[in-house]
C-alpha atoms as a PDB file:
ATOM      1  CA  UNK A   1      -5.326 100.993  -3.122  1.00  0.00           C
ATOM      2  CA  UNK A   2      -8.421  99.349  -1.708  1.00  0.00           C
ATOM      3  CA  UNK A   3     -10.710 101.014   0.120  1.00  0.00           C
ATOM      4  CA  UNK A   4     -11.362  99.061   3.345  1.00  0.00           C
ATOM      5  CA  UNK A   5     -14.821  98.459   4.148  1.00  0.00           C
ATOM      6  CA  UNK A   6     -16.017  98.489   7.665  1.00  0.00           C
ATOM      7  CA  UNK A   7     -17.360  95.605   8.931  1.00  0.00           C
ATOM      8  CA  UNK A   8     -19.952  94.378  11.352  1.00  0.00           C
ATOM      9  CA  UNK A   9     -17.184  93.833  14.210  1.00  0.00           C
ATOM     10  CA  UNK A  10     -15.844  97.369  13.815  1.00  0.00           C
ATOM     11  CA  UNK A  11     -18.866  99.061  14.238  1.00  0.00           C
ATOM     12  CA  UNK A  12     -19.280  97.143  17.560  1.00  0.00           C
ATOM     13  CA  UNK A  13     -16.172  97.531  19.201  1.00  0.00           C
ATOM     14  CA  UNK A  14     -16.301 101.362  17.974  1.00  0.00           C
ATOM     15  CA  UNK A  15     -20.326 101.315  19.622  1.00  0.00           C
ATOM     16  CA  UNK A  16     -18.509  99.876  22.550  1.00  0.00           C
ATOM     17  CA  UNK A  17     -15.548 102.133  23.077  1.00  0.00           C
ATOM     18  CA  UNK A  18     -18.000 104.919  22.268  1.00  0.00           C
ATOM     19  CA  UNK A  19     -20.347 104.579  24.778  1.00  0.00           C
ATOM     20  CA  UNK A  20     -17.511 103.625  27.127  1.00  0.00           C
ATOM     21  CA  UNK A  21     -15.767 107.103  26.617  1.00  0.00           C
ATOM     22  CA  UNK A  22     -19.190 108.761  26.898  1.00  0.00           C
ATOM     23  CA  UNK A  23     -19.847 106.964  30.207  1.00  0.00           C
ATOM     24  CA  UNK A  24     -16.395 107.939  31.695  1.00  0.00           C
ATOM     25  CA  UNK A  25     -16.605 110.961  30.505  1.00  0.00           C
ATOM     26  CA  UNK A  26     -20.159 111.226  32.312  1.00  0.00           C
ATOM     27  CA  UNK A  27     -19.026 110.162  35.531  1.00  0.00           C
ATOM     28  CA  UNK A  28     -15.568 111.950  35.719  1.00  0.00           C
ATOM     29  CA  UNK A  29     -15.538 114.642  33.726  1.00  0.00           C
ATOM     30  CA  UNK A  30     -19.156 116.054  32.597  1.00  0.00           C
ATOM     31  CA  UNK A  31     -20.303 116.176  36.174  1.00  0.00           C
ATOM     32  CA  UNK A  32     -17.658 117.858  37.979  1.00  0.00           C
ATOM     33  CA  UNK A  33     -18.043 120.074  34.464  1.00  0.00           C
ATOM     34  CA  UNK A  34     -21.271 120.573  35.254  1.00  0.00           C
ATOM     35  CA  UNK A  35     -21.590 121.128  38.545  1.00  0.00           C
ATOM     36  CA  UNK A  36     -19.083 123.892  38.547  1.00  0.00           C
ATOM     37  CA  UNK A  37     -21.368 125.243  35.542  1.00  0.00           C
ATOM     38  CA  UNK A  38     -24.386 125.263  38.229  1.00  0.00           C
ATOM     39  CA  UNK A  39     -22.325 126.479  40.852  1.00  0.00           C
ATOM     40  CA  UNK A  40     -20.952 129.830  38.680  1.00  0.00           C
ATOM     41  CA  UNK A  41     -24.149 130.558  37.252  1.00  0.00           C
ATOM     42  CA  UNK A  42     -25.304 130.648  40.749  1.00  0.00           C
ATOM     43  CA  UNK A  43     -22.609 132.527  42.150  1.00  0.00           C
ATOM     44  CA  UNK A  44     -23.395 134.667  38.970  1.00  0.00           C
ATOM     45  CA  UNK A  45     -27.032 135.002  39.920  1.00  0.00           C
ATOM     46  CA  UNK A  46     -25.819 135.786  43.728  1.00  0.00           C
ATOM     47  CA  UNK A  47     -23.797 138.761  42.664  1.00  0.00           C
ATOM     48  CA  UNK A  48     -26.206 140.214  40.339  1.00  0.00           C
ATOM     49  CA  UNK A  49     -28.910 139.624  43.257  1.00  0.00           C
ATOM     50  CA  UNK A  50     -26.262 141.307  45.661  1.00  0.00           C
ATOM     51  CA  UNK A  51     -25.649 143.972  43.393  1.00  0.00           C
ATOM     52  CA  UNK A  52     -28.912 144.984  42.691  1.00  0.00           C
ATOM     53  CA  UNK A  53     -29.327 145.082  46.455  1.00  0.00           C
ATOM     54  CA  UNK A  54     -26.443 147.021  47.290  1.00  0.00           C
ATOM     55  CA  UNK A  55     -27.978 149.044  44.011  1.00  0.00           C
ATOM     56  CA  UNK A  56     -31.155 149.725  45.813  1.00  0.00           C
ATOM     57  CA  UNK A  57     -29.656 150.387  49.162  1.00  0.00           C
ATOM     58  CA  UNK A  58     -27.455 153.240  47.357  1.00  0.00           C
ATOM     59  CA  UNK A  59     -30.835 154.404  45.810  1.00  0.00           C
ATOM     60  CA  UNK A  60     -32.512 154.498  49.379  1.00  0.00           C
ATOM     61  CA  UNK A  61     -29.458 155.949  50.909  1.00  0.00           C
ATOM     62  CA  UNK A  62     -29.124 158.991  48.133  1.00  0.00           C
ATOM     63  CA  UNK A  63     -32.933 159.511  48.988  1.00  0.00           C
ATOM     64  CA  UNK A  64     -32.580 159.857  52.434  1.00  0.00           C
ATOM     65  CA  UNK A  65     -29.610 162.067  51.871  1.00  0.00           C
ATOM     66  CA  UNK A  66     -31.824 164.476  50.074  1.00  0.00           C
ATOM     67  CA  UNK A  67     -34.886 163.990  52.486  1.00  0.00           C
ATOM     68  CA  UNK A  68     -32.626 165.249  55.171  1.00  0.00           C
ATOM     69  CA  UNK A  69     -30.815 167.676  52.947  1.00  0.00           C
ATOM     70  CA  UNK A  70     -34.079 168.847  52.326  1.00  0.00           C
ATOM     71  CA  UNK A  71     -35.091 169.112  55.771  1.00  0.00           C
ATOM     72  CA  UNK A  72     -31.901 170.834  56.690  1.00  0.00           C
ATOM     73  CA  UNK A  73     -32.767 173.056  53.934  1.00  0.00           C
ATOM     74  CA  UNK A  74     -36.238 174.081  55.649  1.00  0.00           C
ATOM     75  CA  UNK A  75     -34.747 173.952  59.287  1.00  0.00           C
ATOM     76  CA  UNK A  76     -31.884 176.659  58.433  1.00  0.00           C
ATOM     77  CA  UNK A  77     -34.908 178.619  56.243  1.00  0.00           C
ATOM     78  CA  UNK A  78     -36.632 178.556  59.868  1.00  0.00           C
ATOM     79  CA  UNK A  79     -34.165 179.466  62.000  1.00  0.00           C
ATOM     80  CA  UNK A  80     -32.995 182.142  59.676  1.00  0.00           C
ATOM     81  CA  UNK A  81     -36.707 183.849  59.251  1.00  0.00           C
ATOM     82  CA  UNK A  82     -36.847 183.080  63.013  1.00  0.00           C
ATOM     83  CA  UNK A  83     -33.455 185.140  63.613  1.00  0.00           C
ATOM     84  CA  UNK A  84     -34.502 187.771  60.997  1.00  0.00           C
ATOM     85  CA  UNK A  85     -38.062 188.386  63.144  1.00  0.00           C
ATOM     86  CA  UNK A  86     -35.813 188.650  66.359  1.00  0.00           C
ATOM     87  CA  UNK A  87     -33.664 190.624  64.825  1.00  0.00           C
ATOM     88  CA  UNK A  88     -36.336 192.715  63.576  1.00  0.00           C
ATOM     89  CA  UNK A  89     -38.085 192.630  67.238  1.00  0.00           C
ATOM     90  CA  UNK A  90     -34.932 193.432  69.156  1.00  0.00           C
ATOM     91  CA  UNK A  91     -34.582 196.566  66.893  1.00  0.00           C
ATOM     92  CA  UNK A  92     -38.036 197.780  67.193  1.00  0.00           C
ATOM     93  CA  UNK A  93     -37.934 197.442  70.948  1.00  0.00           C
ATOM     94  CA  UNK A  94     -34.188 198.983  71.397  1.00  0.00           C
ATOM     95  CA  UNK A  95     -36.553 202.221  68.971  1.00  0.00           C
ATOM     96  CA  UNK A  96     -39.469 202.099  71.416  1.00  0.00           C
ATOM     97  CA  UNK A  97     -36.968 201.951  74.527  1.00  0.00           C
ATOM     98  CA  UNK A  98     -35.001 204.824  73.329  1.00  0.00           C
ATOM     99  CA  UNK A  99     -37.999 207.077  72.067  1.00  0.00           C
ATOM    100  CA  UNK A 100     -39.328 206.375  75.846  1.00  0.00           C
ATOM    101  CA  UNK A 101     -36.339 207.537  77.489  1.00  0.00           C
ATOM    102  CA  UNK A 102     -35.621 209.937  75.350  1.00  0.00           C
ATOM    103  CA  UNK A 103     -39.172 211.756  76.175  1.00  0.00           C
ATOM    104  CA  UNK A 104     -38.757 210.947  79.659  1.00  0.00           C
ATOM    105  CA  UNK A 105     -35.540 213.018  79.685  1.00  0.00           C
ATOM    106  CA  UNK A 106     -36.532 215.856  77.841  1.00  0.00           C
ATOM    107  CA  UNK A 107     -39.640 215.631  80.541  1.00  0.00           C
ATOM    108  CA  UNK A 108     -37.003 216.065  83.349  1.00  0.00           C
ATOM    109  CA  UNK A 109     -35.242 218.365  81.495  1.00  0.00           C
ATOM    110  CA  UNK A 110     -38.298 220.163  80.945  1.00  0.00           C
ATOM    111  CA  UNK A 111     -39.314 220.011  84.889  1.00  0.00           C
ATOM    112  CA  UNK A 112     -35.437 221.146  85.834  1.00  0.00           C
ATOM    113  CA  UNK A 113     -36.013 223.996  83.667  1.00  0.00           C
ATOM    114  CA  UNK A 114     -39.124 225.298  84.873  1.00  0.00           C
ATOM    115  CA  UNK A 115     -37.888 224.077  88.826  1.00  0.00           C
ATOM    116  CA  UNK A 116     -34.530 226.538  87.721  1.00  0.00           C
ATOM    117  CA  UNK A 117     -36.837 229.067  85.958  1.00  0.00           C
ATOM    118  CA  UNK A 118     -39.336 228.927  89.543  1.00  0.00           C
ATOM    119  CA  UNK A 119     -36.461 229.614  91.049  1.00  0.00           C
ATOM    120  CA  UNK A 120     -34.418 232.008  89.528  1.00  0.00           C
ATOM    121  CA  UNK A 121     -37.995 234.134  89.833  1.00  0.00           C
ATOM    122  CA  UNK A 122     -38.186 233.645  93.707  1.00  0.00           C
ATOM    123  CA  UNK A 123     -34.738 234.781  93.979  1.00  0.00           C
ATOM    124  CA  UNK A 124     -35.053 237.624  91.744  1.00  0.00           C
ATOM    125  CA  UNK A 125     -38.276 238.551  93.738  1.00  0.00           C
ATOM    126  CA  UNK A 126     -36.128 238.088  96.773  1.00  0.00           C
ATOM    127  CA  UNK A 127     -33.567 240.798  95.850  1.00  0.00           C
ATOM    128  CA  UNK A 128     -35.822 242.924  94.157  1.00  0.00           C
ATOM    129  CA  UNK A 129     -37.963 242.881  97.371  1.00  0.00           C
ATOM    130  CA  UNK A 130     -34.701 243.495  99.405  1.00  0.00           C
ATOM    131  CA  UNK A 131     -33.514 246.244  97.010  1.00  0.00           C
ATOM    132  CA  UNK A 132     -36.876 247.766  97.478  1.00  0.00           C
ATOM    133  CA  UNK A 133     -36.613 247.560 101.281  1.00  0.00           C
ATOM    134  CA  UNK A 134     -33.100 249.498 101.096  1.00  0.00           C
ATOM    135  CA  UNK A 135     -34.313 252.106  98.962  1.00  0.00           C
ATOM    136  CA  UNK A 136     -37.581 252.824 100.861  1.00  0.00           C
ATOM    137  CA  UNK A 137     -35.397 252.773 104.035  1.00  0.00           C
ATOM    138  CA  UNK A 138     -33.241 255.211 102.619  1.00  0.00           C
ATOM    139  CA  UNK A 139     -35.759 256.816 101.084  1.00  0.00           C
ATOM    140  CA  UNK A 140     -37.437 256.806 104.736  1.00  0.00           C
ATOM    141  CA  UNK A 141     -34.488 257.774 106.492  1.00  0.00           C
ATOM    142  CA  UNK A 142     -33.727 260.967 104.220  1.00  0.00           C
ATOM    143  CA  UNK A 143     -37.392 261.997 104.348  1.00  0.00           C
ATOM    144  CA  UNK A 144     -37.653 261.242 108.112  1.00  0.00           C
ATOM    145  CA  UNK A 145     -34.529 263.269 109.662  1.00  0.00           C
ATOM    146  CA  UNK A 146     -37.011 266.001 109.809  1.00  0.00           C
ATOM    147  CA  UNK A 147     -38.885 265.388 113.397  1.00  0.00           C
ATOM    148  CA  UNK A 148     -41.669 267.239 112.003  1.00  0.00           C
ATOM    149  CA  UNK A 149     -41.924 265.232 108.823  1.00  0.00           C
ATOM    150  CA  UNK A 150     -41.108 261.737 110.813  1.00  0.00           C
ATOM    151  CA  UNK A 151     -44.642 262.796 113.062  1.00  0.00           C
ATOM    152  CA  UNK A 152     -46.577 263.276 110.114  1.00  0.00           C
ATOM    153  CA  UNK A 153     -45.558 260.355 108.255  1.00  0.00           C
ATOM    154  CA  UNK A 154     -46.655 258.099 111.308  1.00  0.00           C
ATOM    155  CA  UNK A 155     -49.666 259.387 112.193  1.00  0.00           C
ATOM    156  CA  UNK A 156     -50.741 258.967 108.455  1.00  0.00           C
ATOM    157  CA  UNK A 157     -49.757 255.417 108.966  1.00  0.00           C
ATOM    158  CA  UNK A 158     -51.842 254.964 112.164  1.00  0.00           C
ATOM    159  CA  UNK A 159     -54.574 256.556 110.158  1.00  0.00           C
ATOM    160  CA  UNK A 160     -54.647 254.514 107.889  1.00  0.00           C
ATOM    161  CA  UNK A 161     -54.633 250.851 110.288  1.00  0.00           C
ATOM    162  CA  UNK A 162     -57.143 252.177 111.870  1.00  0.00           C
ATOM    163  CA  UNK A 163     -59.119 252.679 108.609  1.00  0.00           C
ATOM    164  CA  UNK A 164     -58.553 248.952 107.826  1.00  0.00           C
END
């Protein structure tokens, strides 16, 4: 067997075809091919873009959602030390309230007693002085059914009016 030798011609008509298929290629395949490599790696770029975004945005959000966690945080704290103080206030005053009518009735008490105690005197004086009256007048009467004595016993009272 011979090995065939290329010739001039050959090399030609394979330079031809060659550059032929490259040129097709260019224009119908390589282009489209490409152009759809340009147009995923910027669809590519456009979703890492968007995802770095919505990446951010998530990063934003979770900081807000702690600022007004935080703030929420502080605002119960308030409104707890603020009920707490109320609280505290409500209790102290109900105290001072109670301690203030609590003196003020033992005061009235106090004055009922004595007004009672004033009274249970006069009235004791009252009877006491009536008592008196019924004894002397008995007394009186007894001493005075003499006629002699009942003479002597006034003119020792007129005597003595005079004398004052």
């Amino acid at each position: 067997m011979e090995l065939v030798t290329p010739g001039f011609g050959l090399f030609i008509w394979t330079l031809i075809t060659f550059l032929l298929l490259v040129f097709i290629l260019g224009k119908f395949a390589w282009k489209p091919i490409l152009n759809s490599v340009k147009e995923r790696e910027k669809n590519i770029e456009e979703a890492l873009y968007a995802a770095e975004k919505a990446r951010q945005e998530m990063q934003n959000l979770t900081n807000e959602n702690e600022k007004l966690l935080k703030e929420a945080r502080s605002e119960r704290d308030a409104i707890l030390k603020e009920a707490r103080e109320l609280k505290e206030k409500i209790l102290s005053d109900a105290k001072e309230a109670a301690k203030i009518q609590g003196e003020k009735l033992l005061s009235e008490a106090r004055k009922q007693i004595e007004n009672e105690k004033m009274a249970a005197i006069n009235e004791l004086k009252n009877q006491v002085a009536s008592l008196s009256i019924e004894i002397a007048e008995k007394i009186l009467q007894k001493e005075l059914e003499d006629s002699k004595k009942h003479e002597e016993f006034a003119s020792s009272i007129i005597n003595k009016v005079m004398i004052n």
